[in-house]
C-alpha atoms as a PDB file:
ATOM      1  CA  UNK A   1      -2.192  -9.339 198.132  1.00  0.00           C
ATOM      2  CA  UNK A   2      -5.945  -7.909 197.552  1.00  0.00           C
ATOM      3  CA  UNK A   3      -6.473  -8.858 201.797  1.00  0.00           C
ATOM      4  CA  UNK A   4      -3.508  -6.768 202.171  1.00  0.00           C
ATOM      5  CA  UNK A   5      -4.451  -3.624 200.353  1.00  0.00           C
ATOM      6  CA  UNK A   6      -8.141  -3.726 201.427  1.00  0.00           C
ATOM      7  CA  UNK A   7      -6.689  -3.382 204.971  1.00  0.00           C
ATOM      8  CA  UNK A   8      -4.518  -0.342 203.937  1.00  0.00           C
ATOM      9  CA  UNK A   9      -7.437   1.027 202.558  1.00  0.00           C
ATOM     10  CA  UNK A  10      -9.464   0.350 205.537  1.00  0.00           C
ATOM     11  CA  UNK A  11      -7.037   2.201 207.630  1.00  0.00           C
ATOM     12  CA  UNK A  12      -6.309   5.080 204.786  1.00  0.00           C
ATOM     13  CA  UNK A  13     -10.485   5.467 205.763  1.00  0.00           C
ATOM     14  CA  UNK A  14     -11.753   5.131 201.981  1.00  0.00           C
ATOM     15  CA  UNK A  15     -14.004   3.102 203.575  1.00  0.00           C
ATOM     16  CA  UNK A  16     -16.245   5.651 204.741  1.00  0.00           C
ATOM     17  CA  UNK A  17     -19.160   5.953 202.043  1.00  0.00           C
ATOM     18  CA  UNK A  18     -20.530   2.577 203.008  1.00  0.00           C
ATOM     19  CA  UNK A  19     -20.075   3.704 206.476  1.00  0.00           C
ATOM     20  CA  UNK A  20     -22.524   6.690 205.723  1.00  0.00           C
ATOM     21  CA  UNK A  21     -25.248   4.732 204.075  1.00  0.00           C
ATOM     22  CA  UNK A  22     -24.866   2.149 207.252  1.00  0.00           C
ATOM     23  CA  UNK A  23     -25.400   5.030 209.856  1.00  0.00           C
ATOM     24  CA  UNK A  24     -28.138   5.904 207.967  1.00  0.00           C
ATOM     25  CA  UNK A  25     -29.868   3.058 208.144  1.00  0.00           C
ATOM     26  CA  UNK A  26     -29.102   2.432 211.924  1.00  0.00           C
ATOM     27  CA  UNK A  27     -30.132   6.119 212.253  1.00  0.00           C
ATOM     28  CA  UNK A  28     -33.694   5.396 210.782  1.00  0.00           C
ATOM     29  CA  UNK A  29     -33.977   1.918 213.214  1.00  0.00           C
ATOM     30  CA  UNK A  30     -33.373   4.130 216.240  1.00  0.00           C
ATOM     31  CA  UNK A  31     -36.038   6.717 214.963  1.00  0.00           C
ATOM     32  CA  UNK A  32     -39.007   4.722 214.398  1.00  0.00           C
ATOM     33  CA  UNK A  33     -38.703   3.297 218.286  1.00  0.00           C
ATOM     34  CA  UNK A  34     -40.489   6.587 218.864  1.00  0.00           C
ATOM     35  CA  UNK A  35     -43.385   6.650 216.990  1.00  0.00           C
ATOM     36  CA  UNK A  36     -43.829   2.772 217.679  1.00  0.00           C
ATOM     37  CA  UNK A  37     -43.877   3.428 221.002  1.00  0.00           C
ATOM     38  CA  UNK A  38     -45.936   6.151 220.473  1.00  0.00           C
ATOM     39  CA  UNK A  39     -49.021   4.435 218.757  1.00  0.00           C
ATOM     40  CA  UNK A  40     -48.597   1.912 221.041  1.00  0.00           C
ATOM     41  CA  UNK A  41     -49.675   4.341 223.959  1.00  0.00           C
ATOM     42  CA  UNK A  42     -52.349   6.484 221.890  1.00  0.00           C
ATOM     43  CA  UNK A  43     -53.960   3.051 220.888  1.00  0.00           C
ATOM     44  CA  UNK A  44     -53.833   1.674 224.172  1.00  0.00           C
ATOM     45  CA  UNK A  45     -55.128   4.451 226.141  1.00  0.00           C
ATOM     46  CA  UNK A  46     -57.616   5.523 223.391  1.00  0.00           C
ATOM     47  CA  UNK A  47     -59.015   1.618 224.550  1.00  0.00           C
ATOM     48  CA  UNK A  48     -59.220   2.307 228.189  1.00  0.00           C
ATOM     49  CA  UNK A  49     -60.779   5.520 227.673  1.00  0.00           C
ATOM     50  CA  UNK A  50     -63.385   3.611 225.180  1.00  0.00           C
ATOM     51  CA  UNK A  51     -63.805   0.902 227.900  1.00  0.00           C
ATOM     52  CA  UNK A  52     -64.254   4.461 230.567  1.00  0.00           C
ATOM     53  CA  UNK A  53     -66.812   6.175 228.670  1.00  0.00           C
ATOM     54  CA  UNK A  54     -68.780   4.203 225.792  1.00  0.00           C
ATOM     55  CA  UNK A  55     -70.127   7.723 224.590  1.00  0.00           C
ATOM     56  CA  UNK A  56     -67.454   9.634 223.862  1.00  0.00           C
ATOM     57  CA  UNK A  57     -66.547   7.128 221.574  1.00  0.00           C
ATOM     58  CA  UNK A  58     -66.747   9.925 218.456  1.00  0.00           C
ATOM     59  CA  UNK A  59     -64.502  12.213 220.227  1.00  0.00           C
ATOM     60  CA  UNK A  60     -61.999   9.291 221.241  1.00  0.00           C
ATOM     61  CA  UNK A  61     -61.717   7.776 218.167  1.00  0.00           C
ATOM     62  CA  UNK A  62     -61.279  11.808 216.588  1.00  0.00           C
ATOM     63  CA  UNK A  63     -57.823  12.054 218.563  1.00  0.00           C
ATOM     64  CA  UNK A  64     -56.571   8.609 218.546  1.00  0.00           C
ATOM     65  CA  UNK A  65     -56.689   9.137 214.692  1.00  0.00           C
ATOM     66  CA  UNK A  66     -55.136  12.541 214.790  1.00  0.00           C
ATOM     67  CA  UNK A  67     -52.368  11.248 217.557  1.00  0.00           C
ATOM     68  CA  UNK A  68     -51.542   8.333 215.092  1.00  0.00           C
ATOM     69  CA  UNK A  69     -51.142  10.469 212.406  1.00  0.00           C
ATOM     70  CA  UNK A  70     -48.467  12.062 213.668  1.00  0.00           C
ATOM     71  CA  UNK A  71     -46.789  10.101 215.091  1.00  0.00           C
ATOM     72  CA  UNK A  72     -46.306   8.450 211.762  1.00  0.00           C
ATOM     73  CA  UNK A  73     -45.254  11.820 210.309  1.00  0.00           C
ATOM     74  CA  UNK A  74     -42.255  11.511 212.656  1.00  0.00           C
ATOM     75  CA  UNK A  75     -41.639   7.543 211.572  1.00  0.00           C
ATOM     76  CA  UNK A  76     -41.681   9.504 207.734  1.00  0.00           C
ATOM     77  CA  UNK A  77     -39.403  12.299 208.509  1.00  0.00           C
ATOM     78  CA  UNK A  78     -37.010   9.995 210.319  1.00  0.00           C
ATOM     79  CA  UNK A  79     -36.585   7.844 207.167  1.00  0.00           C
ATOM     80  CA  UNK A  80     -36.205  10.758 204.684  1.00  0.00           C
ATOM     81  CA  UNK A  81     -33.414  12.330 206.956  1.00  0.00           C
ATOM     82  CA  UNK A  82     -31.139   9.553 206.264  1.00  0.00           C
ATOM     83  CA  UNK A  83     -31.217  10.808 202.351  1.00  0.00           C
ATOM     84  CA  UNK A  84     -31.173  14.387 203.346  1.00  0.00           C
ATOM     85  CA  UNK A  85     -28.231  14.050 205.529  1.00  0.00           C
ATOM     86  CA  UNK A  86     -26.084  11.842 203.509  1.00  0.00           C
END
């Protein structure tokens, strides 16, 4: 009997709170790809351009700092949306 009223419920939609916090967490998955992919290029390139041009290290190493930074600001805002939004 419990099978059969969890379905009704399921179809009345009172289902839809654990729904939320699910999208949420989806939500934040999808929204650190980003800034992954992002640090993945600054780091990468901030190596080439070491490998380029020894003495302009200071100056390299300066922006690939800044450029991490934020991108990891987005990675933070992404995950706090998911409790703004809820």
């Amino acid at each position: 009997m419990s099978a059969a009223l969890e379905l009704v419920n399921l179809a009345a939609g009172s289902a839809k709170t654990n729904v939320v916090g699910n999208i949420a967490s989806v939500g934040y998955g999808l929204a650190a790809i980003g800034p992954g992919v992002g640090v993945g290029i600054i780091f990468g390139n901030g190596t080439q351009a070491l490998a380029r041009q020894p003495e302009a290290a200071g100056l390299i190493r300066t922006n690939q700092i800044m450029g991490f930074a934020f991108c990891e600001a987005l990675a933070l805002i992404g995950i706090v949306m998911g409790f703004v939004y809820k």
